[in-house]
N, C-alpha and C. Protein backbone atom coordinates (compact mmCIF):
# COMPACT_ATOMS: atom_id res chain seq x y z
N UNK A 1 0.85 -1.17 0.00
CA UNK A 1 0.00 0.00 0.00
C UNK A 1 0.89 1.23 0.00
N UNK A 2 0.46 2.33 -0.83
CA UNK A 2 1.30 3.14 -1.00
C UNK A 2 0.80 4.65 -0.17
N UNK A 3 1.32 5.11 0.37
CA UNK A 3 1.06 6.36 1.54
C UNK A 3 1.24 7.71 1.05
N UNK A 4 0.68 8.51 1.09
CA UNK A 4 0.42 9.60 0.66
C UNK A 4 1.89 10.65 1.22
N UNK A 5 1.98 11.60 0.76
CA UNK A 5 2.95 12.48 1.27
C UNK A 5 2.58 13.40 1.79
N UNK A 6 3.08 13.42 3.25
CA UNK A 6 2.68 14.93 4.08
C UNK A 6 3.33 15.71 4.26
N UNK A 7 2.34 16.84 4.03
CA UNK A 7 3.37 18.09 3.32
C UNK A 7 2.61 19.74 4.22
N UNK A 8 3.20 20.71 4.01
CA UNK A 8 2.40 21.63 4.67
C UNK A 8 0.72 22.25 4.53
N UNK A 9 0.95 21.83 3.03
CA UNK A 9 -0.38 22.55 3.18
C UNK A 9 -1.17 21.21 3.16
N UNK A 10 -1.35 19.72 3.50
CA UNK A 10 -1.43 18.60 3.97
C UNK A 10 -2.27 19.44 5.70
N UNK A 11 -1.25 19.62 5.98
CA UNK A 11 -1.00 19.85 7.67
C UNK A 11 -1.89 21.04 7.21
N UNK A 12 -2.15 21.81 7.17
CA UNK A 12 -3.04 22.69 6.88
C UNK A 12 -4.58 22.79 7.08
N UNK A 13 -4.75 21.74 5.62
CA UNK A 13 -6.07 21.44 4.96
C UNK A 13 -6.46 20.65 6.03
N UNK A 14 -6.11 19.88 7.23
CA UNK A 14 -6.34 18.58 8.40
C UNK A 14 -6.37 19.66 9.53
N UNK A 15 -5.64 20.17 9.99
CA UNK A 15 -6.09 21.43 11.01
C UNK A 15 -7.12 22.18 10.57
N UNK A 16 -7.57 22.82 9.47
CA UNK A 16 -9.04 23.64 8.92
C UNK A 16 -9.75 22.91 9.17
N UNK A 17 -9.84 21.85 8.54
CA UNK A 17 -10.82 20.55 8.94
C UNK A 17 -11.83 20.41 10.41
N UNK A 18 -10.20 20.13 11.29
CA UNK A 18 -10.61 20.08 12.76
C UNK A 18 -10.67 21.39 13.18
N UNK A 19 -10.32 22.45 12.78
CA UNK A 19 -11.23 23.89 13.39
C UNK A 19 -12.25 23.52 13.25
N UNK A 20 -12.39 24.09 12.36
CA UNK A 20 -13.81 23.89 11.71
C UNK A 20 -15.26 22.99 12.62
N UNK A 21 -14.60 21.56 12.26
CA UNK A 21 -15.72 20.68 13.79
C UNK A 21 -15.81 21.22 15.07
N UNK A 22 -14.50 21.98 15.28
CA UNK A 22 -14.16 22.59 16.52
C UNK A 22 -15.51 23.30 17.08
N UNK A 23 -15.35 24.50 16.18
CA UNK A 23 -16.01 25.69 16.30
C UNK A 23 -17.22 24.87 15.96
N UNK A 24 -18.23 24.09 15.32
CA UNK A 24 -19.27 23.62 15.09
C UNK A 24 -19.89 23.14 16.47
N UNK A 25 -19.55 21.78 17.13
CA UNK A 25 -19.04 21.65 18.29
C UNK A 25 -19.39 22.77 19.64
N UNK A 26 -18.91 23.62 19.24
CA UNK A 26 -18.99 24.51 20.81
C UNK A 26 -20.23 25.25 20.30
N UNK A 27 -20.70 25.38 18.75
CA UNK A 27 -21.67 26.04 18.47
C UNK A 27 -23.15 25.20 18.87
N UNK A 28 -23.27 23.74 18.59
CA UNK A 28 -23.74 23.18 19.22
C UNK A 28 -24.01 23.08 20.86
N UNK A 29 -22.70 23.29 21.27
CA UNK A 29 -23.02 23.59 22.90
C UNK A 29 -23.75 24.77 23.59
N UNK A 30 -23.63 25.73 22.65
CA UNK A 30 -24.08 27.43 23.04
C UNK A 30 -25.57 26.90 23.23
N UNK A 31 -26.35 25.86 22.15
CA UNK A 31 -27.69 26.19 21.70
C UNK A 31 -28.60 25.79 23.08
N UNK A 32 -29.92 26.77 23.08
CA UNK A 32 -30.60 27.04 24.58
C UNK A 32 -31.33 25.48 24.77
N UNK A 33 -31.62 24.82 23.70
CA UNK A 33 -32.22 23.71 23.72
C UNK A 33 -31.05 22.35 24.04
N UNK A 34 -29.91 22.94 24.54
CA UNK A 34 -28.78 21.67 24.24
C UNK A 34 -29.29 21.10 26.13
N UNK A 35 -29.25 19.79 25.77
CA UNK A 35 -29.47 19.47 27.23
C UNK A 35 -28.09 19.24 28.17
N UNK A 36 -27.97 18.64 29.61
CA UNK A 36 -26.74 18.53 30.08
C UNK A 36 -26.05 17.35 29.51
N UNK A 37 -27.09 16.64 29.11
CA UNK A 37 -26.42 14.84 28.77
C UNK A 37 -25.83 15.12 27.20
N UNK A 38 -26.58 16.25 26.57
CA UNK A 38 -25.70 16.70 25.44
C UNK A 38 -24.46 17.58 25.21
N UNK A 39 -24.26 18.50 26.29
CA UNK A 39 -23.43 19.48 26.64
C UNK A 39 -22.32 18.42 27.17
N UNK A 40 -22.28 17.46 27.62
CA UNK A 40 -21.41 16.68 28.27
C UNK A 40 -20.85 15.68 26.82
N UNK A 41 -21.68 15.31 26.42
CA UNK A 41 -21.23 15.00 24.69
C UNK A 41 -20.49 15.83 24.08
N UNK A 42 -20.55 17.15 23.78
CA UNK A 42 -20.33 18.00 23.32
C UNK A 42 -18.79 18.32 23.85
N UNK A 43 -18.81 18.42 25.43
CA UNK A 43 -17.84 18.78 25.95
C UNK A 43 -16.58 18.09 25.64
N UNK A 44 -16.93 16.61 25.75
CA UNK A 44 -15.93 15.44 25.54
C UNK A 44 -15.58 15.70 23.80
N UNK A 45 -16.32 15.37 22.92
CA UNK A 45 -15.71 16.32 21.93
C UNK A 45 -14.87 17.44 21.37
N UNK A 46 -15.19 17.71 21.69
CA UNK A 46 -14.59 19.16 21.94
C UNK A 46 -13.25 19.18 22.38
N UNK A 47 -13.19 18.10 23.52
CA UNK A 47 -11.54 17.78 24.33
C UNK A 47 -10.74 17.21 23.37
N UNK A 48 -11.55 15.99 22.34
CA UNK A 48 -10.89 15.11 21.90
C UNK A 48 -10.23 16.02 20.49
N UNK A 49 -11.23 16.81 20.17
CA UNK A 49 -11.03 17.87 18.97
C UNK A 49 -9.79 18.48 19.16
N UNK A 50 -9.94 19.47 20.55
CA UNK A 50 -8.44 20.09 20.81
C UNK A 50 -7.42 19.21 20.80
N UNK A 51 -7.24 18.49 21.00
CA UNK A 51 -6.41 17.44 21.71
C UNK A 51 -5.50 17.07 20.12
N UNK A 52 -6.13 16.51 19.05
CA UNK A 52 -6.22 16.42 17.67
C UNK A 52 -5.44 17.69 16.88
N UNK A 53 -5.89 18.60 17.51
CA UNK A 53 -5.31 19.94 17.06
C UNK A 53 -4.02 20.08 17.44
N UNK A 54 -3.88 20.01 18.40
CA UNK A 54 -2.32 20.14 19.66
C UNK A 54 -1.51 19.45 19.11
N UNK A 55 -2.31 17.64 18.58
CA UNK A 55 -1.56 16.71 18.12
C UNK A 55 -0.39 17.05 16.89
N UNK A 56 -1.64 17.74 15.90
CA UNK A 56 -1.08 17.81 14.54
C UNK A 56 0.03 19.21 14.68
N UNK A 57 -0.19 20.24 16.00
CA UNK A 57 0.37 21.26 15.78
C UNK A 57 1.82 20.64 16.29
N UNK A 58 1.53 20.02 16.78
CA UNK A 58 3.17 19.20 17.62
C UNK A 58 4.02 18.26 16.48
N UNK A 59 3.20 17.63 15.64
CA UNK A 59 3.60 17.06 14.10
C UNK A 59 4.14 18.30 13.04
N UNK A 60 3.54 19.19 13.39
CA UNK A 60 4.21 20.54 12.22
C UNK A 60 5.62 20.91 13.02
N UNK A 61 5.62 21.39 14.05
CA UNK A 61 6.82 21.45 14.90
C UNK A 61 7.89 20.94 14.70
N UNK A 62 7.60 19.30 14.85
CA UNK A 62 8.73 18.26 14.80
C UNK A 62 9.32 18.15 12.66
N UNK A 63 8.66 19.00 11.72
CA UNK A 63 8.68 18.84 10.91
C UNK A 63 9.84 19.36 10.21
């Protein structure tokens, strides 16, 4: 199997990506109808999102 090449604007287009859900995500959390059992969904998301972000920003770093 042959693997793609990662490249900056690679690293880029995958961080926009996960903004993007990011900000969707917390926009979902704002809404007045979001309940706690969803806000707690939301929240954990949200962690795993940043977390993803940090990841790839720590992969550009080491690059």
């Amino acid at each position: 199997m042959q693997s793609f090449p990662v490249t900056t604007q690679c690293y880029a287009n995958r961080l926009a990506v996960l903004q993007v859900l990011l900000l969707e995500t917390l926009a979902h959390r704002q809404d007045p109808e979001c309940t706690s059992e969803l806000a707690d969904c939301f929240d954990h998301e949200a962690r795993r999102l940043q977390a993803s972000i940090w990841a790839m920003h720590a992969e550009v770093e080491q690059s």
